[in-house]
C-alpha atoms as a PDB file:
ATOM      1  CA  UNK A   1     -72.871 106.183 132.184  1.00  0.00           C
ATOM      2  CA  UNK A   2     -69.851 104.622 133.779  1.00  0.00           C
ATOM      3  CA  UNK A   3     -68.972 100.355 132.542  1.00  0.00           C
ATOM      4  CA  UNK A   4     -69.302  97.864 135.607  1.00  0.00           C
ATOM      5  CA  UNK A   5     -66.607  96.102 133.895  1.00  0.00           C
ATOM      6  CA  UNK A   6     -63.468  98.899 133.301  1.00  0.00           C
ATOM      7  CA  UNK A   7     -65.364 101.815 135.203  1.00  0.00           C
ATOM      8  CA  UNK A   8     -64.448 104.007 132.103  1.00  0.00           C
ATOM      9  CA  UNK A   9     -67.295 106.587 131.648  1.00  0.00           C
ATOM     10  CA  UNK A  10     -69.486 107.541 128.730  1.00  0.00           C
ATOM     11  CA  UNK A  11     -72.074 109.334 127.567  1.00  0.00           C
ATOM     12  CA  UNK A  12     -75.560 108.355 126.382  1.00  0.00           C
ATOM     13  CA  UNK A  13     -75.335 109.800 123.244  1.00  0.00           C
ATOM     14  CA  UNK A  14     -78.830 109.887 120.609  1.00  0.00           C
ATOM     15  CA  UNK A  15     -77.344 106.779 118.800  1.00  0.00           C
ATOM     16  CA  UNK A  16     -76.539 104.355 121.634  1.00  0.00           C
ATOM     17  CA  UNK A  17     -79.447 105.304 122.935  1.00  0.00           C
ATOM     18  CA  UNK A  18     -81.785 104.792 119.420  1.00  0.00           C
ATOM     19  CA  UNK A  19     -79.969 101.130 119.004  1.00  0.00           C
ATOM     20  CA  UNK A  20     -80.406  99.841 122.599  1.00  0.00           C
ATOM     21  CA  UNK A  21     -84.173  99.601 122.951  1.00  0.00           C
ATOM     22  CA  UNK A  22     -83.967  97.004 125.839  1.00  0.00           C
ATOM     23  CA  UNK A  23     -81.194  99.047 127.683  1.00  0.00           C
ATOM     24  CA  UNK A  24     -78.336  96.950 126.720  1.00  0.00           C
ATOM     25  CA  UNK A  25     -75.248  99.005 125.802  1.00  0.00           C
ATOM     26  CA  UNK A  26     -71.580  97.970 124.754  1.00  0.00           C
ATOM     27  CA  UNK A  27     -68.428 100.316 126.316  1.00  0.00           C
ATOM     28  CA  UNK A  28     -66.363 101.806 123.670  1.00  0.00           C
ATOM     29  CA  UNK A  29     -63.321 100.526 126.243  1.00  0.00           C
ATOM     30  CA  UNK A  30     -63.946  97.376 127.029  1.00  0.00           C
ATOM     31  CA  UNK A  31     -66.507  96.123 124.207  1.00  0.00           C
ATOM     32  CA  UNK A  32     -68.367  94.278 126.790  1.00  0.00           C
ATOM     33  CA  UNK A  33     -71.939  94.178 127.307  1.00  0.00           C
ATOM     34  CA  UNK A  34     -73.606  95.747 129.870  1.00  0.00           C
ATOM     35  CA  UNK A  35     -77.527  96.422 130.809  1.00  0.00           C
ATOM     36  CA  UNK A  36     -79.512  99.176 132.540  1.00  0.00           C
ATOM     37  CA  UNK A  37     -80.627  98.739 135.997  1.00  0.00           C
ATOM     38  CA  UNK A  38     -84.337  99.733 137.248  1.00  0.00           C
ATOM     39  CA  UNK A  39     -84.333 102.315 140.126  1.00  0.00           C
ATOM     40  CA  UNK A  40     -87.322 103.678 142.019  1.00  0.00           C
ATOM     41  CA  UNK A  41     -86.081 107.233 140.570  1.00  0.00           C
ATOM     42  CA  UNK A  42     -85.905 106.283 137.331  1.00  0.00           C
ATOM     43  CA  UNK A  43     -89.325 104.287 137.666  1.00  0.00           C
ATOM     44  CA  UNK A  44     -90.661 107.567 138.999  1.00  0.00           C
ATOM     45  CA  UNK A  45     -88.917 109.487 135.836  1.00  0.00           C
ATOM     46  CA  UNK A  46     -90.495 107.546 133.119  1.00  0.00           C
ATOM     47  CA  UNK A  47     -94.086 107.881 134.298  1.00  0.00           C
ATOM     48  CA  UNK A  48     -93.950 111.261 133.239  1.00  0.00           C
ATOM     49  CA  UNK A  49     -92.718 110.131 129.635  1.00  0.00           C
ATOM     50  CA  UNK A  50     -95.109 106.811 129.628  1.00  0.00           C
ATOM     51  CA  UNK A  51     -98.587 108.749 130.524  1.00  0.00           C
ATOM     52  CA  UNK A  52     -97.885 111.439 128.386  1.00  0.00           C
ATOM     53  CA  UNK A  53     -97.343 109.020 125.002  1.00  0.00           C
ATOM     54  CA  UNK A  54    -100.216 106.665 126.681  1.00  0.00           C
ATOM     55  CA  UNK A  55    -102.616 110.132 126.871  1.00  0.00           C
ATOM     56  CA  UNK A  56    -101.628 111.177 123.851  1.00  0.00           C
ATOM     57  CA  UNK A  57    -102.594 107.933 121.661  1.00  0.00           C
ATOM     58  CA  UNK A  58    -106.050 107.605 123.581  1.00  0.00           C
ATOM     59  CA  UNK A  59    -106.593 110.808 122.622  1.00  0.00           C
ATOM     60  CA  UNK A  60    -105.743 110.697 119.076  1.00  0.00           C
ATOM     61  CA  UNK A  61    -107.405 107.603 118.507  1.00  0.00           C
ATOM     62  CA  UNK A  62    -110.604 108.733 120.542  1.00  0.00           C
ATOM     63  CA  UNK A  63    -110.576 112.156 118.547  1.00  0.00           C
ATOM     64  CA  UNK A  64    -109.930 110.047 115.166  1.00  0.00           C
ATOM     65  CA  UNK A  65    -113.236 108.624 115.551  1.00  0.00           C
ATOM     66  CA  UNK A  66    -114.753 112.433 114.959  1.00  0.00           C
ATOM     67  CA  UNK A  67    -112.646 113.654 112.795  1.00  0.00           C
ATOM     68  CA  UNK A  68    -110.205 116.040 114.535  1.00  0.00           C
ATOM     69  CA  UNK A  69    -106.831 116.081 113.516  1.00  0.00           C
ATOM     70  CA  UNK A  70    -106.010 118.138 116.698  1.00  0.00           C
ATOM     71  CA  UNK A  71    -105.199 114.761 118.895  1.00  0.00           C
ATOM     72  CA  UNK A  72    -102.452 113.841 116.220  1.00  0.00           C
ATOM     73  CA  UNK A  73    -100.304 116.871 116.926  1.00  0.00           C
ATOM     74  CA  UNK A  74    -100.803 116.081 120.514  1.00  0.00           C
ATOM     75  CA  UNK A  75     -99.575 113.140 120.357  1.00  0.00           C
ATOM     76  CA  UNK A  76     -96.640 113.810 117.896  1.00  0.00           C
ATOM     77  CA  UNK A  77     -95.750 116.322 120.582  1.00  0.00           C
ATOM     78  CA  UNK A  78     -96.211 113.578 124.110  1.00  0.00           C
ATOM     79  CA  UNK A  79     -93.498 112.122 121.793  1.00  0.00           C
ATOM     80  CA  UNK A  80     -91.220 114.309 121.269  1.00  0.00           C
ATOM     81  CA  UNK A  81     -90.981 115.593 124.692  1.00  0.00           C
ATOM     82  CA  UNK A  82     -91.101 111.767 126.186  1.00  0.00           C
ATOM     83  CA  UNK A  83     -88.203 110.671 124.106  1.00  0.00           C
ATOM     84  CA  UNK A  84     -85.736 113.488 125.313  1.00  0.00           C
ATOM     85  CA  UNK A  85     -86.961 113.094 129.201  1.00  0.00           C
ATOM     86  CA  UNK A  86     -86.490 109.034 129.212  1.00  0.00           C
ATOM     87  CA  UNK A  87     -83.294 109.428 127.565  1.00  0.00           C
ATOM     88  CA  UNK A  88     -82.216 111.696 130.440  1.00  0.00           C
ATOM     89  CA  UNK A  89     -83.672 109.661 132.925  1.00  0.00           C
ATOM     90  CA  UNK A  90     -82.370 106.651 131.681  1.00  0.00           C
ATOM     91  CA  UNK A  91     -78.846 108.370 131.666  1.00  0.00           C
ATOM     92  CA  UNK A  92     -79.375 110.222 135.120  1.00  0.00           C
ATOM     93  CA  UNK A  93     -81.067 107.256 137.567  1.00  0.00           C
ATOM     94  CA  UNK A  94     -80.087 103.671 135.930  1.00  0.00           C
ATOM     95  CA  UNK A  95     -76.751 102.580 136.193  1.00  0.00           C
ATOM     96  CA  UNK A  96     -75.291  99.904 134.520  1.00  0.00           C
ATOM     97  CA  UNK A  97     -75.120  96.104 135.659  1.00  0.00           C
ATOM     98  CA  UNK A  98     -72.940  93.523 133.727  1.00  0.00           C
ATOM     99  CA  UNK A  99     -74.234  90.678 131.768  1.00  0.00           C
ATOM    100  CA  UNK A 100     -73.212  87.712 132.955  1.00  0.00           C
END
């Protein structure tokens, strides 16, 4: 990710990415606030993520109802792989805008 403000780059790492839920990141240079702009890649990048988590719950919920425990691990899995591809597609196709 590169700051709008200083241009200094920086990587998404696990934990900025964990404690900005809304896409709103601070540069370790600067200390100034900065947000994550929408892009038709990235839009195209996270409905991979968002059907496979939205699947995944209908599923379990639908497969709760009879009694399989089956649906869970699916969805425990949709997560685990949507986390990891959003975080790279958040990293890859939305650049940073300031705050005014």
């Amino acid at each position: 990710m590169k700051c709008p403000n200083c241009n200094n780059e920086f990587p998404l790492t696990w934990k900025r990415y964990l404690s900005g839920p809304t896409g709103t990141h601070t540069c370790p240079t600067c200390r100034r606030k900065s947000r994550l702009s929408f892009t038709r890649k990235y839009v195209l990048c996270s409905v991979v993520p968002t059907g496979l988590i939205a699947v995944g719950f209908a599923v379990f919920f639908w497969f709760m109802t009879k009694g399989h425990w089956t649906s869970f691990f699916y969805a425990v899995g949709a997560s685990l792989v949507a986390l990891p591809l959003d975080k790279y597609c958040d990293e890859a196709f939305r650049p940073l805008e300031p705050i005014d």
